[in-house]
N, C-alpha and C. Protein backbone atom coordinates (compact mmCIF):
# COMPACT_ATOMS: atom_id res chain seq x y z
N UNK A 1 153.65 49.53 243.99
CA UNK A 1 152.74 48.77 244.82
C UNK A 1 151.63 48.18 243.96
N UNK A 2 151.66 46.61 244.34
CA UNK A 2 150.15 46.38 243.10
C UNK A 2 149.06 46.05 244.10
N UNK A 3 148.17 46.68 243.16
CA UNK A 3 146.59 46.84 243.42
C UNK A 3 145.70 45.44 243.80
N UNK A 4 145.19 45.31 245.04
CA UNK A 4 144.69 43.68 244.92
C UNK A 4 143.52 43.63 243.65
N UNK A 5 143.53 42.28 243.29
CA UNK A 5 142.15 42.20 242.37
C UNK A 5 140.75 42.47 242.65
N UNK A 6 140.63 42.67 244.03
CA UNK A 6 139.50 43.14 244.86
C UNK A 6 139.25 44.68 244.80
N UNK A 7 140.32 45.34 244.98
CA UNK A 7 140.27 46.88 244.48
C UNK A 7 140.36 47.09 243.45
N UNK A 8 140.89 46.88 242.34
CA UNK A 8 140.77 46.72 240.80
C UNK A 8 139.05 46.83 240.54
N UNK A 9 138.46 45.63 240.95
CA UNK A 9 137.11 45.35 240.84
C UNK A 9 136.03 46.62 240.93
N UNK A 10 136.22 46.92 242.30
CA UNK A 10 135.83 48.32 243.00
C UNK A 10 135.96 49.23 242.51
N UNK A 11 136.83 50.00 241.91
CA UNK A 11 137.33 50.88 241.44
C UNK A 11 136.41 51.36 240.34
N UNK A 12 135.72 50.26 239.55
CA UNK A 12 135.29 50.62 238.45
C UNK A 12 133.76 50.87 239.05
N UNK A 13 133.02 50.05 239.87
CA UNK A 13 131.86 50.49 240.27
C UNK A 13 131.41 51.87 240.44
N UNK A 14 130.33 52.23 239.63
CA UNK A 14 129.61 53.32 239.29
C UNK A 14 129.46 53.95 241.17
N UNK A 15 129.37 53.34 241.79
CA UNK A 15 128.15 53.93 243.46
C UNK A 15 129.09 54.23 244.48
N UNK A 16 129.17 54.91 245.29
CA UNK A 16 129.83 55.79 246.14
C UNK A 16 130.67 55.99 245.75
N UNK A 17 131.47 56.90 246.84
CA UNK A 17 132.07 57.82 245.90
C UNK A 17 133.73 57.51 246.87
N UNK A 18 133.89 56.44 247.67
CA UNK A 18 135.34 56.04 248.59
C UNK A 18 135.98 54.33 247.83
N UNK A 19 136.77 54.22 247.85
CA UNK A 19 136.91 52.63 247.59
C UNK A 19 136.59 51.96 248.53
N UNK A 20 136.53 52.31 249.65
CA UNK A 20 136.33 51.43 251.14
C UNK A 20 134.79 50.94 251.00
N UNK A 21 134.15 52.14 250.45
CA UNK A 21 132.46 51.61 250.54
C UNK A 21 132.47 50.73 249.08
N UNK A 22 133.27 50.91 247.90
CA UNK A 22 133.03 49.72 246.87
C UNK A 22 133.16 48.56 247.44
N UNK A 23 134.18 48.74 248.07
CA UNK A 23 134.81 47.13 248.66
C UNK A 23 134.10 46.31 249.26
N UNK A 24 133.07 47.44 250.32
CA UNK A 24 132.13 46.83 251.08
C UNK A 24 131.12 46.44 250.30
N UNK A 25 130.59 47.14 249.26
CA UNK A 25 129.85 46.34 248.57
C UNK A 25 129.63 45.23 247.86
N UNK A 26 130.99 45.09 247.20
CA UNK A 26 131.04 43.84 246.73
C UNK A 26 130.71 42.46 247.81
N UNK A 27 131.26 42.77 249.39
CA UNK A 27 131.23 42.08 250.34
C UNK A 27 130.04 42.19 250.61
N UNK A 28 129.12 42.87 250.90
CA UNK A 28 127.86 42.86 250.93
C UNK A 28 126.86 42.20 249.69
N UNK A 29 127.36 42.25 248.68
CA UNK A 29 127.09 41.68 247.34
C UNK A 29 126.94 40.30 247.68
N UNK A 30 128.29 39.53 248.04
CA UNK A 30 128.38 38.46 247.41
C UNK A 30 127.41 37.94 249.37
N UNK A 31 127.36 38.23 250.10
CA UNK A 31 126.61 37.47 251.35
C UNK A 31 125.47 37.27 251.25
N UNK A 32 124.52 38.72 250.77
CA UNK A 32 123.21 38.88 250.28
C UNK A 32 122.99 37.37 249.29
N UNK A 33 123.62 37.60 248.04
CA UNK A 33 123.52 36.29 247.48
C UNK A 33 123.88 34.91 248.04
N UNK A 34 124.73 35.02 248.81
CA UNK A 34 124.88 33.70 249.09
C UNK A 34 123.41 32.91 250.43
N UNK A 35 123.12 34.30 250.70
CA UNK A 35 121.99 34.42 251.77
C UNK A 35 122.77 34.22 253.11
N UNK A 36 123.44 35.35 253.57
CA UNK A 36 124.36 35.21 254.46
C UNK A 36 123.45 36.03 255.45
N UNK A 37 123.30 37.11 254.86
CA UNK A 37 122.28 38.07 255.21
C UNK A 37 121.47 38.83 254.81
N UNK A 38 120.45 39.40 255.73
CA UNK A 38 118.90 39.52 254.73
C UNK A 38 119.13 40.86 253.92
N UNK A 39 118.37 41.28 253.09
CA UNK A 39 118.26 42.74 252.08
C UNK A 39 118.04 44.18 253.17
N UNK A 40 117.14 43.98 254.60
CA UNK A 40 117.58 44.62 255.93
C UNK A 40 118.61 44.71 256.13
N UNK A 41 119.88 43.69 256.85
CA UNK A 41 121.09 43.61 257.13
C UNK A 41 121.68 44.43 256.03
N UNK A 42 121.84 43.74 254.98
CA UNK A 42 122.80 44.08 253.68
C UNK A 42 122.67 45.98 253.68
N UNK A 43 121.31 46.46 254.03
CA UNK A 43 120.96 47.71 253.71
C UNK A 43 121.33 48.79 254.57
N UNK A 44 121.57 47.90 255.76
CA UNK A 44 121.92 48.75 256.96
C UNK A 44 123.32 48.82 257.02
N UNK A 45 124.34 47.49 256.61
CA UNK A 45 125.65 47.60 256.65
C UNK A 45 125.93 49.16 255.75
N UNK A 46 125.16 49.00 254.35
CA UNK A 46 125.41 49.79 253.45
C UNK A 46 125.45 51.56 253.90
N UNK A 47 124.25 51.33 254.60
CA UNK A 47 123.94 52.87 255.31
C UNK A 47 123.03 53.17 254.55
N UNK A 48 122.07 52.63 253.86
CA UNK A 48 120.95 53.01 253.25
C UNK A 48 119.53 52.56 253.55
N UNK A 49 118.48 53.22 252.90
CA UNK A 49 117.27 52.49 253.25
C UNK A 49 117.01 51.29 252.13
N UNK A 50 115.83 50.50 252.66
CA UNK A 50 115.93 49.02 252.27
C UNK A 50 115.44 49.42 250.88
N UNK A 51 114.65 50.77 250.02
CA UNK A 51 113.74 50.81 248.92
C UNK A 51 115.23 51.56 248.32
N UNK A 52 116.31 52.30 248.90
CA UNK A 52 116.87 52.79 247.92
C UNK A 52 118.23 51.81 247.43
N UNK A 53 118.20 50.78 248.64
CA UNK A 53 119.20 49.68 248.01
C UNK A 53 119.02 49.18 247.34
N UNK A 54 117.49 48.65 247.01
CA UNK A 54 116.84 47.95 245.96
C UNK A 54 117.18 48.41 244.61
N UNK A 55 116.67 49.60 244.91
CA UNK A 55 116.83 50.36 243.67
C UNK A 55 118.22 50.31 242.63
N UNK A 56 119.21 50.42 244.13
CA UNK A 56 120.91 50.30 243.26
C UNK A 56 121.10 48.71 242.39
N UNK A 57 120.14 47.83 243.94
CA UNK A 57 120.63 46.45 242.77
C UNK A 57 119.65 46.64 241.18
N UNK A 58 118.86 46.89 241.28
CA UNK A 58 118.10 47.25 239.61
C UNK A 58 118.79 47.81 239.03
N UNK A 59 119.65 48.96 239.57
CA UNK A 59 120.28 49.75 238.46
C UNK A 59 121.36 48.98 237.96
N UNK A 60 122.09 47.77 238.59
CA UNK A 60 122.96 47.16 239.02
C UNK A 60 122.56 45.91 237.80
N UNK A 61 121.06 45.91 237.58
CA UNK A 61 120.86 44.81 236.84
C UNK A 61 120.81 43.48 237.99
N UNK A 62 120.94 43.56 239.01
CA UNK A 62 121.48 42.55 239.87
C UNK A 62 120.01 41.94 240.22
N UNK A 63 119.27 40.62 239.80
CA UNK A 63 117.85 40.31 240.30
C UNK A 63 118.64 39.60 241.97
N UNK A 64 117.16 39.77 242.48
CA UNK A 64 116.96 39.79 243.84
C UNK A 64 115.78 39.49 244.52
N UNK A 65 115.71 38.37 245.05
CA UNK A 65 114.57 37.84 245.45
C UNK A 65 114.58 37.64 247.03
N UNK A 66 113.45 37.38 247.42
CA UNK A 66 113.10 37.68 248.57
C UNK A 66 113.15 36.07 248.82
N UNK A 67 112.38 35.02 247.70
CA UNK A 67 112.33 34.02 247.72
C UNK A 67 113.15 33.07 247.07
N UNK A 68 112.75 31.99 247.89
CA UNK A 68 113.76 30.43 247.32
C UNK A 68 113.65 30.13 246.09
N UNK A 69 114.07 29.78 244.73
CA UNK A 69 113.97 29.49 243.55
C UNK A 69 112.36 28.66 243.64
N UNK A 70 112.32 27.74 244.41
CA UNK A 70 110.91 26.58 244.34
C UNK A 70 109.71 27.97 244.60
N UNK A 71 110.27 28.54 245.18
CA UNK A 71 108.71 29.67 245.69
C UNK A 71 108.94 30.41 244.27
N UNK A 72 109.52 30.93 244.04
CA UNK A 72 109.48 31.85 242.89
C UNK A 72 108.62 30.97 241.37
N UNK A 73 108.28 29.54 241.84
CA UNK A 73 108.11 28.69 240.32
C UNK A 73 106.39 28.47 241.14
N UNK A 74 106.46 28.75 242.50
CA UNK A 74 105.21 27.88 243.21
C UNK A 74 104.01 29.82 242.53
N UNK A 75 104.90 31.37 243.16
CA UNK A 75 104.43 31.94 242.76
C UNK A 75 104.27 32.09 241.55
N UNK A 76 104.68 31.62 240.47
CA UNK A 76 104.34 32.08 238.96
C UNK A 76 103.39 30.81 238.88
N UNK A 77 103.26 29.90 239.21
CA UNK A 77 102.14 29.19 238.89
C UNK A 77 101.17 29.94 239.40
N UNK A 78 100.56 30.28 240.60
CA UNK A 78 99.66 31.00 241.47
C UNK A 78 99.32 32.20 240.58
N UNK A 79 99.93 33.22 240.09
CA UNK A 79 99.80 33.88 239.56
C UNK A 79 98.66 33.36 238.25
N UNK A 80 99.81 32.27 237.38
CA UNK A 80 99.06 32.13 236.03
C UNK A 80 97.72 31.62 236.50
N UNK A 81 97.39 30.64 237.38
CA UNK A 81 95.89 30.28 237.88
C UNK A 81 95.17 31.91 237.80
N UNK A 82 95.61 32.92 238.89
CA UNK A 82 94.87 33.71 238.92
C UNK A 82 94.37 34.42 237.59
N UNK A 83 95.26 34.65 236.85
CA UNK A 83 95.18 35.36 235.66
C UNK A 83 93.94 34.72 234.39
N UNK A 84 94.22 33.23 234.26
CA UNK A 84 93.11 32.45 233.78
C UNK A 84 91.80 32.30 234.67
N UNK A 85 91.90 32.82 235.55
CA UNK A 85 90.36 32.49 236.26
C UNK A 85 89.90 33.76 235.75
N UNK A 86 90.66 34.94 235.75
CA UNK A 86 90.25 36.53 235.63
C UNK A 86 89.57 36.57 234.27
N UNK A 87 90.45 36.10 233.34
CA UNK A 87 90.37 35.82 232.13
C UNK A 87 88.99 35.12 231.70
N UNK A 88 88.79 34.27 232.44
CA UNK A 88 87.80 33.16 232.46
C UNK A 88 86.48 33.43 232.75
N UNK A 89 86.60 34.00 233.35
CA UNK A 89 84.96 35.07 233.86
C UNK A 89 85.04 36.44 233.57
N UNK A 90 85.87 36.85 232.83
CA UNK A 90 85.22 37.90 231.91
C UNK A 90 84.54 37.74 230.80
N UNK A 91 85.86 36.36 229.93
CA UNK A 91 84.39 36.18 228.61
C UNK A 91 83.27 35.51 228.78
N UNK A 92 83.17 34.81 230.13
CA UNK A 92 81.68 34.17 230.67
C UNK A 92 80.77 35.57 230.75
N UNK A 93 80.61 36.37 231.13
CA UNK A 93 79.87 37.56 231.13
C UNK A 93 79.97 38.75 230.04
């Protein structure tokens, strides 16, 4: 009997301990990214809480944002403003 390439895949994943829940993850994997459904949803299909799923995608290496690529460039600007103002009135004083 051969193995689909989908269980092949699974098989090797480090996290639970059934193939049925690899499988699901990958399926949960690829929706999350596609933004099918939210890091809630994704966490609840999983059966976990939303801080320890997080955690698996880090371990996973897997980045994960809450936000749209444009927000993620709108927050790092926001940020660097803040950081130069901080910056900015410390060596004033």
């Amino acid at each position: 009997m051969q193995v689909s390439p989908l269980k092949e895949i699974a098989k090797d994943l480090p996290f639970f301990k059934t193939l049925d829940d690899r499988e699901k993850l990958l399926g949960v994997l690829g929706a999350l990214v596609l933004r099918r459904i939210s890091l809630s949803k994704a966490s609840e299909i999983m059966g976990m809480e939303t801080e320890r799923f997080l955690g698996m995608l880090d371990a996973m290496k897997l980045e994960y944002s809450y936000l749209e690529e444009e927000d993620v460039e709108v927050e790092k600007i926001s940020l660097a403003n803040k950081i130069f103002r901080d910056v900015s009135r410390r060596t004033m004083t």
